[in-house]
C-alpha atoms as a PDB file:
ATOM      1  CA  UNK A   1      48.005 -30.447  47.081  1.00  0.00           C
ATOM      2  CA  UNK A   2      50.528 -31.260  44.017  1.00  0.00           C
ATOM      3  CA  UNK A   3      49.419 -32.323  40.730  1.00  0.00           C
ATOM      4  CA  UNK A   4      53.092 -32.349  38.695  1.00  0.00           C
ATOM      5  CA  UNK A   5      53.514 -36.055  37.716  1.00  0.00           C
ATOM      6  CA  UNK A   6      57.212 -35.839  39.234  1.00  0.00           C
ATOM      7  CA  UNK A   7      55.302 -34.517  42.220  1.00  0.00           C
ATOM      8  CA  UNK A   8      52.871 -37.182  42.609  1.00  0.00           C
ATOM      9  CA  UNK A   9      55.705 -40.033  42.315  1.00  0.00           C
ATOM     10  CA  UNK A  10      57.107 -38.587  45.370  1.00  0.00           C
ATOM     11  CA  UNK A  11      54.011 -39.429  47.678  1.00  0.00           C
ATOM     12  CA  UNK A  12      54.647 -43.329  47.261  1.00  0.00           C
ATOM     13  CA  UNK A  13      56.087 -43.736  50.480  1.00  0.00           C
ATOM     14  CA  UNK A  14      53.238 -41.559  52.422  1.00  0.00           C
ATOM     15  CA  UNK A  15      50.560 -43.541  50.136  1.00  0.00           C
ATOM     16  CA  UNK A  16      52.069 -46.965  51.736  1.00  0.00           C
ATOM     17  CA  UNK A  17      52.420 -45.693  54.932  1.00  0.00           C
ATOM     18  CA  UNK A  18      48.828 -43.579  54.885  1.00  0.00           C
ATOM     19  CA  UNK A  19      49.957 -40.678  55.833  1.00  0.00           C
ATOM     20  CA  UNK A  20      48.609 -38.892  52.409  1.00  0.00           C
ATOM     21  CA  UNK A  21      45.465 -36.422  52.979  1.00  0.00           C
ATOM     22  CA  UNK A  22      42.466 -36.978  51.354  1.00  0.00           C
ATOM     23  CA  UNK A  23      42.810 -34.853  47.985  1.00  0.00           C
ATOM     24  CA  UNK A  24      46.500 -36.157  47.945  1.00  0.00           C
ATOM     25  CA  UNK A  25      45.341 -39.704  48.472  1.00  0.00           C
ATOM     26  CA  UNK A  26      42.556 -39.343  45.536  1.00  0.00           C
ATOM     27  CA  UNK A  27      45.401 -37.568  43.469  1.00  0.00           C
ATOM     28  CA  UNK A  28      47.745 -40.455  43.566  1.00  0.00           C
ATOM     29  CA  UNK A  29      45.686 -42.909  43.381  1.00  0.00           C
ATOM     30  CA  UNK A  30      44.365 -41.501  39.929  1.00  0.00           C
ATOM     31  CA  UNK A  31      48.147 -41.130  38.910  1.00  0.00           C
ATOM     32  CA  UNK A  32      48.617 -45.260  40.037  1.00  0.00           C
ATOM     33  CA  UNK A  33      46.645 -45.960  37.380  1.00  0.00           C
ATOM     34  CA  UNK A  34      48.443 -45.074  34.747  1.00  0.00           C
ATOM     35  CA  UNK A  35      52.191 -44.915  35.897  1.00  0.00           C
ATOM     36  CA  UNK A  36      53.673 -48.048  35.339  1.00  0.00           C
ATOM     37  CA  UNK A  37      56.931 -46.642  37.472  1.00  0.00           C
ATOM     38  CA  UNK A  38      54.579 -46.107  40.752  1.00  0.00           C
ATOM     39  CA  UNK A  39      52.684 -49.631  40.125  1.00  0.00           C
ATOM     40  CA  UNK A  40      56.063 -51.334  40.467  1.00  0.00           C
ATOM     41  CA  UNK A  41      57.687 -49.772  42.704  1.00  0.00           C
ATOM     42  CA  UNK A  42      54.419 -50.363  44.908  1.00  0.00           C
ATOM     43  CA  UNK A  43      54.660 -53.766  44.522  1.00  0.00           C
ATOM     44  CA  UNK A  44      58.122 -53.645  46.113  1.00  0.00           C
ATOM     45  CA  UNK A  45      57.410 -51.635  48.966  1.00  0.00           C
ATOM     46  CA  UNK A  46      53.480 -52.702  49.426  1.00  0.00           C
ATOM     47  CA  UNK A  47      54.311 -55.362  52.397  1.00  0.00           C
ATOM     48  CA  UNK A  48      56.013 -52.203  54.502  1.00  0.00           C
ATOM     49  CA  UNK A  49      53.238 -51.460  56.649  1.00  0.00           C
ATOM     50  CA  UNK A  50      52.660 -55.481  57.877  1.00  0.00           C
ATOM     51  CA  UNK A  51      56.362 -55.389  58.731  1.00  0.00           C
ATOM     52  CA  UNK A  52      55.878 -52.464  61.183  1.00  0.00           C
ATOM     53  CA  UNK A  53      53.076 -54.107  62.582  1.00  0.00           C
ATOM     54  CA  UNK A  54      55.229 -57.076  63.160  1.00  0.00           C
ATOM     55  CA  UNK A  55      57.678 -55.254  64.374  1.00  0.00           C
ATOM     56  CA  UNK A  56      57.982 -54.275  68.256  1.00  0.00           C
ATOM     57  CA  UNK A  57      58.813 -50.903  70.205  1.00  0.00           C
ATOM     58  CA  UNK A  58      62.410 -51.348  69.739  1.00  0.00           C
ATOM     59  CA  UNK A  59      61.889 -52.351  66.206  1.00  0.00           C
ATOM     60  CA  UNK A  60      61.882 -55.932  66.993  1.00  0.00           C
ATOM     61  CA  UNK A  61      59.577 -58.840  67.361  1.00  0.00           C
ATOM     62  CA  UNK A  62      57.079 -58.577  70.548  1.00  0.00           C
ATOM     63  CA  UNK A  63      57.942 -60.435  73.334  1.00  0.00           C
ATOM     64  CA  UNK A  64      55.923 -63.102  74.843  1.00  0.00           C
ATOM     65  CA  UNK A  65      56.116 -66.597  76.912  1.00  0.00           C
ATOM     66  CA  UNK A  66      55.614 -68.666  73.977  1.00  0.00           C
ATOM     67  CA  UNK A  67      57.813 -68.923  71.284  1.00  0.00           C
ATOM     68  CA  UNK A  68      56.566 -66.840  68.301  1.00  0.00           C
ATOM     69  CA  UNK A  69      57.470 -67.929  64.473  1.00  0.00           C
ATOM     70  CA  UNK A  70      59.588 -65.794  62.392  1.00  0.00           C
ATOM     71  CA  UNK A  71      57.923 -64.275  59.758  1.00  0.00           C
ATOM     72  CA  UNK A  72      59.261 -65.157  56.196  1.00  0.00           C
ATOM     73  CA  UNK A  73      60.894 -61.989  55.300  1.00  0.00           C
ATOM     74  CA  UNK A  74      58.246 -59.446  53.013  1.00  0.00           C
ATOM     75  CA  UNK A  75      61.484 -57.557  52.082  1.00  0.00           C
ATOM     76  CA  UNK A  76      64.464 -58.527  50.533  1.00  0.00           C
ATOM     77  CA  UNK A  77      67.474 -56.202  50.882  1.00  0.00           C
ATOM     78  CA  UNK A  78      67.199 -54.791  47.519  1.00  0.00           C
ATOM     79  CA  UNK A  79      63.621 -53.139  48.140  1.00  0.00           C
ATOM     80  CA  UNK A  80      64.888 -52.490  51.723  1.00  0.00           C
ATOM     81  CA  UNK A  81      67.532 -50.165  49.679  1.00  0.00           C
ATOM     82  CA  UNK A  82      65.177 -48.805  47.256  1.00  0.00           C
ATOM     83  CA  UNK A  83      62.816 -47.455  50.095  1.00  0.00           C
ATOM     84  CA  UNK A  84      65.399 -45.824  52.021  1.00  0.00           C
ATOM     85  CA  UNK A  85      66.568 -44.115  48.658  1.00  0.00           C
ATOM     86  CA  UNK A  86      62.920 -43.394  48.007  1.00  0.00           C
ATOM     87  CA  UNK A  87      62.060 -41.899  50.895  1.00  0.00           C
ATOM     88  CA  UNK A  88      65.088 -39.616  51.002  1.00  0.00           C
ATOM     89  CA  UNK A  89      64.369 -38.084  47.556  1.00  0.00           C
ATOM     90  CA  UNK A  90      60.680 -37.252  48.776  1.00  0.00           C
ATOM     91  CA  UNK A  91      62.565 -35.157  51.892  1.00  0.00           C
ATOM     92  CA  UNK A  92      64.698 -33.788  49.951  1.00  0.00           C
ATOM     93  CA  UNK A  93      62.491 -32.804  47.409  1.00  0.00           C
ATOM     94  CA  UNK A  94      60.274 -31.362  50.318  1.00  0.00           C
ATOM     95  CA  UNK A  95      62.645 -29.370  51.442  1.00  0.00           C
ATOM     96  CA  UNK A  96      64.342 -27.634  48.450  1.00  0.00           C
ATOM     97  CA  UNK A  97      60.469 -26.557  47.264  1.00  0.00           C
ATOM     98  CA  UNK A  98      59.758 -24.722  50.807  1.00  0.00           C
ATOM     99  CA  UNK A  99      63.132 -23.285  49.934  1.00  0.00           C
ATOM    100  CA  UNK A 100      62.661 -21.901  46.675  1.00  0.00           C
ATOM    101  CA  UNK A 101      59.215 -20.969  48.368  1.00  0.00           C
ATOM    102  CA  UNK A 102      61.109 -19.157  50.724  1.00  0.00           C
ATOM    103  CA  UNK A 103      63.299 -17.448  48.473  1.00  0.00           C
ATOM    104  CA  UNK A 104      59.959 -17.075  46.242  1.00  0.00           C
ATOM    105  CA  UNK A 105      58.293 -14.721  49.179  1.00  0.00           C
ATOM    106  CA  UNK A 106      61.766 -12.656  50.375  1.00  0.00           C
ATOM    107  CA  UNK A 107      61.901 -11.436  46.819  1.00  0.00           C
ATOM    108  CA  UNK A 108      58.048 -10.783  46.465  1.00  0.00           C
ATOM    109  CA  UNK A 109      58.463  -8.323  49.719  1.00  0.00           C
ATOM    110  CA  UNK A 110      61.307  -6.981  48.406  1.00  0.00           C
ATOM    111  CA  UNK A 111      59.289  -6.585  45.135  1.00  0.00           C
ATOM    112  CA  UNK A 112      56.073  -5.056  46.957  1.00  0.00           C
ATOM    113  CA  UNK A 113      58.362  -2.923  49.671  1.00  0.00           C
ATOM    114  CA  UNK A 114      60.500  -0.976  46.276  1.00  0.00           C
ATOM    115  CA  UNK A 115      57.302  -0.799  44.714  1.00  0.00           C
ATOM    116  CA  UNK A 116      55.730   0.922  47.651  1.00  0.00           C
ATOM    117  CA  UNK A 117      58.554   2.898  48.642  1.00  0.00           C
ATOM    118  CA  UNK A 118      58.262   4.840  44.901  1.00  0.00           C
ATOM    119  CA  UNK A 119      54.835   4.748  43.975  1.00  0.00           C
ATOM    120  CA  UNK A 120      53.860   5.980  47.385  1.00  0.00           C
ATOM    121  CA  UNK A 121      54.929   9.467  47.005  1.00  0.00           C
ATOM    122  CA  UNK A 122      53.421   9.271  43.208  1.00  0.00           C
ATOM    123  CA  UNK A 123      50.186   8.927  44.764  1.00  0.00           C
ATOM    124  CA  UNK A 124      50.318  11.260  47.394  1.00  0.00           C
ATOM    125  CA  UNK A 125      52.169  14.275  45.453  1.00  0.00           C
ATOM    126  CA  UNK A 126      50.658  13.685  42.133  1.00  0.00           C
ATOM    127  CA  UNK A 127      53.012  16.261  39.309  1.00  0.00           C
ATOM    128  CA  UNK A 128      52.184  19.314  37.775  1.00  0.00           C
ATOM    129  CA  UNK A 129      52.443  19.342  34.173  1.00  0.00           C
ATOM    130  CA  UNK A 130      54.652  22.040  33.217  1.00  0.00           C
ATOM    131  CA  UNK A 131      53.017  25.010  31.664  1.00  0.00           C
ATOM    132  CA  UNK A 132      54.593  27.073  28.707  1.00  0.00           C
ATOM    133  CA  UNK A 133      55.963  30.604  30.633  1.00  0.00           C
ATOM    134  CA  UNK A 134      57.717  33.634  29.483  1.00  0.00           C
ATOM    135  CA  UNK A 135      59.232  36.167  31.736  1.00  0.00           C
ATOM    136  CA  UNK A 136      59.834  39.688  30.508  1.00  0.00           C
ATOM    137  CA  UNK A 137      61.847  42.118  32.411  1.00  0.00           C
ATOM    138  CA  UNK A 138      59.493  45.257  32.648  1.00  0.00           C
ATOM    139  CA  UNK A 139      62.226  48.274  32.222  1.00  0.00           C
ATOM    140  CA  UNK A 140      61.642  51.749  34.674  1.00  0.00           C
ATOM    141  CA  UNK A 141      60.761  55.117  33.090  1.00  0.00           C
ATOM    142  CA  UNK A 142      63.079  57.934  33.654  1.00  0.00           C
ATOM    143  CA  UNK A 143      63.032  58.831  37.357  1.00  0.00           C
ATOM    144  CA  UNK A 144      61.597  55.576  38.630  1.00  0.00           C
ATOM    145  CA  UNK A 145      64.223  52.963  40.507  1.00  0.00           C
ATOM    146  CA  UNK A 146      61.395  49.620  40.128  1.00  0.00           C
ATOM    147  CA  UNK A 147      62.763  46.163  39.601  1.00  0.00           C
ATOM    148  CA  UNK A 148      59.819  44.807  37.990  1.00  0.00           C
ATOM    149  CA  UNK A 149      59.476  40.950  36.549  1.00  0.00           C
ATOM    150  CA  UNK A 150      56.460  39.686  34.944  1.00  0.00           C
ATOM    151  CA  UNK A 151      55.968  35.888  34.352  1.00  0.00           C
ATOM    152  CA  UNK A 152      53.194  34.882  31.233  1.00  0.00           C
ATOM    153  CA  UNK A 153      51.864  31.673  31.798  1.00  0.00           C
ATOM    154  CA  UNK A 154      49.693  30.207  29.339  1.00  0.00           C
ATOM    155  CA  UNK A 155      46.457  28.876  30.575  1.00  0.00           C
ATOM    156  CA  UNK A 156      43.439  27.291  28.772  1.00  0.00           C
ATOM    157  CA  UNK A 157      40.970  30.208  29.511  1.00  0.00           C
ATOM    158  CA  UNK A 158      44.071  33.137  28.709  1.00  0.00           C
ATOM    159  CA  UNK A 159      46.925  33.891  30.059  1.00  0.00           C
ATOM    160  CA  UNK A 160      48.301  33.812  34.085  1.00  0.00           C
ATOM    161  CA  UNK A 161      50.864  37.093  35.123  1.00  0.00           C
ATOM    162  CA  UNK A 162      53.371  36.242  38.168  1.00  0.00           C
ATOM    163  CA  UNK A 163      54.576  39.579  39.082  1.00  0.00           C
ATOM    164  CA  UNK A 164      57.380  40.046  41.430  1.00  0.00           C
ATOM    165  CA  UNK A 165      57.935  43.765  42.072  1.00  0.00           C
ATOM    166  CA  UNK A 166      60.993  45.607  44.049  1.00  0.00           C
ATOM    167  CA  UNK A 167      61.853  48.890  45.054  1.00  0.00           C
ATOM    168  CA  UNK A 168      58.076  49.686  44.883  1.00  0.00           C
ATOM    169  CA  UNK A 169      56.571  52.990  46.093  1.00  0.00           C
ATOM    170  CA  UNK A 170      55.527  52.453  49.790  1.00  0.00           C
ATOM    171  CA  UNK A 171      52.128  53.566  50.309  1.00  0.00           C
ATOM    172  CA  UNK A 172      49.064  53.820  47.593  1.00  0.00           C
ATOM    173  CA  UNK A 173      47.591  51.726  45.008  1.00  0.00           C
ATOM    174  CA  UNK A 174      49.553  49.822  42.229  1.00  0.00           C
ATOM    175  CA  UNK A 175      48.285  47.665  38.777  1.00  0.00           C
ATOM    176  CA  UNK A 176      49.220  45.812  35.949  1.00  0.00           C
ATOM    177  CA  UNK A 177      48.213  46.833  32.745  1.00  0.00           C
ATOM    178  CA  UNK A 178      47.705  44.860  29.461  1.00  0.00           C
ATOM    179  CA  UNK A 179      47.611  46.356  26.297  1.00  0.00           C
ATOM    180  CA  UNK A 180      46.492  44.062  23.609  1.00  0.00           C
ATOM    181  CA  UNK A 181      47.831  44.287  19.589  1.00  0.00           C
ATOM    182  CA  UNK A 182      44.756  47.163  19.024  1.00  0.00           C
ATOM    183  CA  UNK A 183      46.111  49.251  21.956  1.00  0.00           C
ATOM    184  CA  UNK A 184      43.250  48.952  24.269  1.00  0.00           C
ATOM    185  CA  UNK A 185      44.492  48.932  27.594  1.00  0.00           C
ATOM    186  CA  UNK A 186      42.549  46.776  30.580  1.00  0.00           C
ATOM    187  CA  UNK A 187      43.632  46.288  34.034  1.00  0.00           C
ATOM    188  CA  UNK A 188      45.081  42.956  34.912  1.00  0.00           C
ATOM    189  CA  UNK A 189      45.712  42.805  38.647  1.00  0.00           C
ATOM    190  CA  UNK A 190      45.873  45.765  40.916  1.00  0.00           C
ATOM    191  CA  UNK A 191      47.541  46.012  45.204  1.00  0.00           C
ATOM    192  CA  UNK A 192      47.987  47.808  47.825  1.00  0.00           C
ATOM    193  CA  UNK A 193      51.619  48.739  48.185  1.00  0.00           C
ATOM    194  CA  UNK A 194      53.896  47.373  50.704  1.00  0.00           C
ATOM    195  CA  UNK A 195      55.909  49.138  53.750  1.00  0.00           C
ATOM    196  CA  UNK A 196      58.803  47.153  52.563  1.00  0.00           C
ATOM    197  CA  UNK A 197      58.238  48.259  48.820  1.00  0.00           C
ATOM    198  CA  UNK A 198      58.542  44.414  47.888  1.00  0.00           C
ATOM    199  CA  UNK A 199      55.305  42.855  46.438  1.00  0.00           C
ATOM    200  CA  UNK A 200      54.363  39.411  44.664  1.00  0.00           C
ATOM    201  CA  UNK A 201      51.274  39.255  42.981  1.00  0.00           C
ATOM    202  CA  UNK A 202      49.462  37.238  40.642  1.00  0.00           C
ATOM    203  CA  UNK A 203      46.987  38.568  37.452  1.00  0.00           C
ATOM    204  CA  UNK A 204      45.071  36.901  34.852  1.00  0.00           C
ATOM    205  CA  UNK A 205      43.506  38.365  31.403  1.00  0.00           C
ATOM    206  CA  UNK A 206      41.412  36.819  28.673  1.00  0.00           C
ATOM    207  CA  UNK A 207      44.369  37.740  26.330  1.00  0.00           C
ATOM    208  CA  UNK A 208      46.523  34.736  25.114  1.00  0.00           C
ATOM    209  CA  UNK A 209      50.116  35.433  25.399  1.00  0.00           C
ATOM    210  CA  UNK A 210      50.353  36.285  21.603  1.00  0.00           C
ATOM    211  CA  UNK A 211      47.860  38.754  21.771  1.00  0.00           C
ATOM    212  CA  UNK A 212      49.986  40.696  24.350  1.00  0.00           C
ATOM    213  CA  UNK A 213      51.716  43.923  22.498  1.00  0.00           C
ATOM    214  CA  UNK A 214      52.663  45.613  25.568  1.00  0.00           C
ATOM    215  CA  UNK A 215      52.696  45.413  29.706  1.00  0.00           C
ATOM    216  CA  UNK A 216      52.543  48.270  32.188  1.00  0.00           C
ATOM    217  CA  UNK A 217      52.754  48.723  35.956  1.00  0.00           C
ATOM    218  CA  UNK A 218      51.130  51.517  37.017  1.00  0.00           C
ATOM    219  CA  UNK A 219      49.969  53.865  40.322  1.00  0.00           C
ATOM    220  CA  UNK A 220      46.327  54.189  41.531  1.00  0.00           C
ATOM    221  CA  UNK A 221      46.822  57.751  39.777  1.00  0.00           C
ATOM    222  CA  UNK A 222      47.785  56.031  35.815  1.00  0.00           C
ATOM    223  CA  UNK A 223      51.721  57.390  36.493  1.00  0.00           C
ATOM    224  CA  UNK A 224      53.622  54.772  34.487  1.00  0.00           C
ATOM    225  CA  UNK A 225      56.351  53.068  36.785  1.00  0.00           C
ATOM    226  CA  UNK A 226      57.606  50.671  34.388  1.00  0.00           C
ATOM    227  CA  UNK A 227      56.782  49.266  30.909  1.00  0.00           C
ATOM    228  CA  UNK A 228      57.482  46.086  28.859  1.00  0.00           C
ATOM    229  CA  UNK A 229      57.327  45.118  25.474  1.00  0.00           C
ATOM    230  CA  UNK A 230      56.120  41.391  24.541  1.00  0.00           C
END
């Protein structure tokens, strides 16, 4: 149903002809009443629907035996004008609004389809915030060939160690180390070392990252492999 004033003016020709639906019909009816523009251009067109009643299948009189009196015309040929014109602007205004409805919708999917498209992943792989890291480089003692590299990752309840280890001794037991500012030493994270001498493990200690003085990677017997300073 429309309710825009220019809107409403454009149902004149389906009010006369009763083609309007109920709520369109009570709309314009309420507009007639105070549009002076519809009330006279009703009063030109009003006699349009006893002319098509006059009027036959071929748009003519109905023929019959007896002669049958012409009509005095309802029309004149300036109203027959002005409803032509009228009911070409109501098309046309019908059919540029279910194109810019058209256009209206395409965009909205296009809208809704980008929108999808990113947020869809967002929801599904929700990010990681970023934690503050440092990576120290744990250095061999004499004799030892270890490539050791120990990631501190700050967490709420301490502090997370990454450790990536290479060149490892191949058989017995191996741990981290953590030596806090007073010098006592606790054990971290402790393995089982690897055929391949290659391990990746990951620690934790109570210790925040500032209260670190000193790392060490160790065997199951306490020889020092590698230390690092923090």
């Amino acid at each position: 149903m429309t309710t825009g004033s220019d809107d409403l003016h454009v149902l004149l020709g389906a009010y006369v002809l009763g083609g309007l639906s109920d709520d369109d019909h009570r709309a314009f009816s309420e507009h007639l009443r105070s549009c002076r523009q519809c009330q006279t251009e009703l009063g030109q067109v009003s006699g349009l629907p006893r002319l098509l009643d006059l009027a036959g299948p071929e748009g003519g009189p109905h023929l019959s035996d007896e002669p049958v009196a012409v009509p005095a015309p309802l029309l004149t040929d300036h109203d027959d004008e002005h409803l032509v014109t009228l009911l070409d602007e109501v098309g046309r205004r019908r059919r540029r609004r279910r194109a810019w409805l058209s256009v209206v919708a395409a965009a909205a999917a296009v809208v809704i389809f980008a929108g999808g498209a990113w947020l869809g992943p967002q929801l599904l792989s929700p990010a990681t915030p970023t934690l503050p890291t440092t990576h120290v480089a744990a250095a061999a003692v004499a004799g030892s060939q270890v490539r050791i590299d120990i990631a501190l990752v700050t967490r709420g309840w301490g502090t997370q160690l990454d450790i990536d280890c290479e060149d490892m001794p191949t058989d017995g037991e191996l741990a981290l180390w953590v030596i806090d500012r007073s010098g006592k030493a606790t054990t971290a994270a402790s393995w089982r070392a690897t055929p391949a001498g290659y391990s990746r493990v990951t620690g934790a200690t109570a210790l925040r990252p500032n209260e670190i003085q000193a790392l060490e990677v160790r065997t199951g017997t306490g020889e020092v492999l590698a230390a690092a300073r923090t």
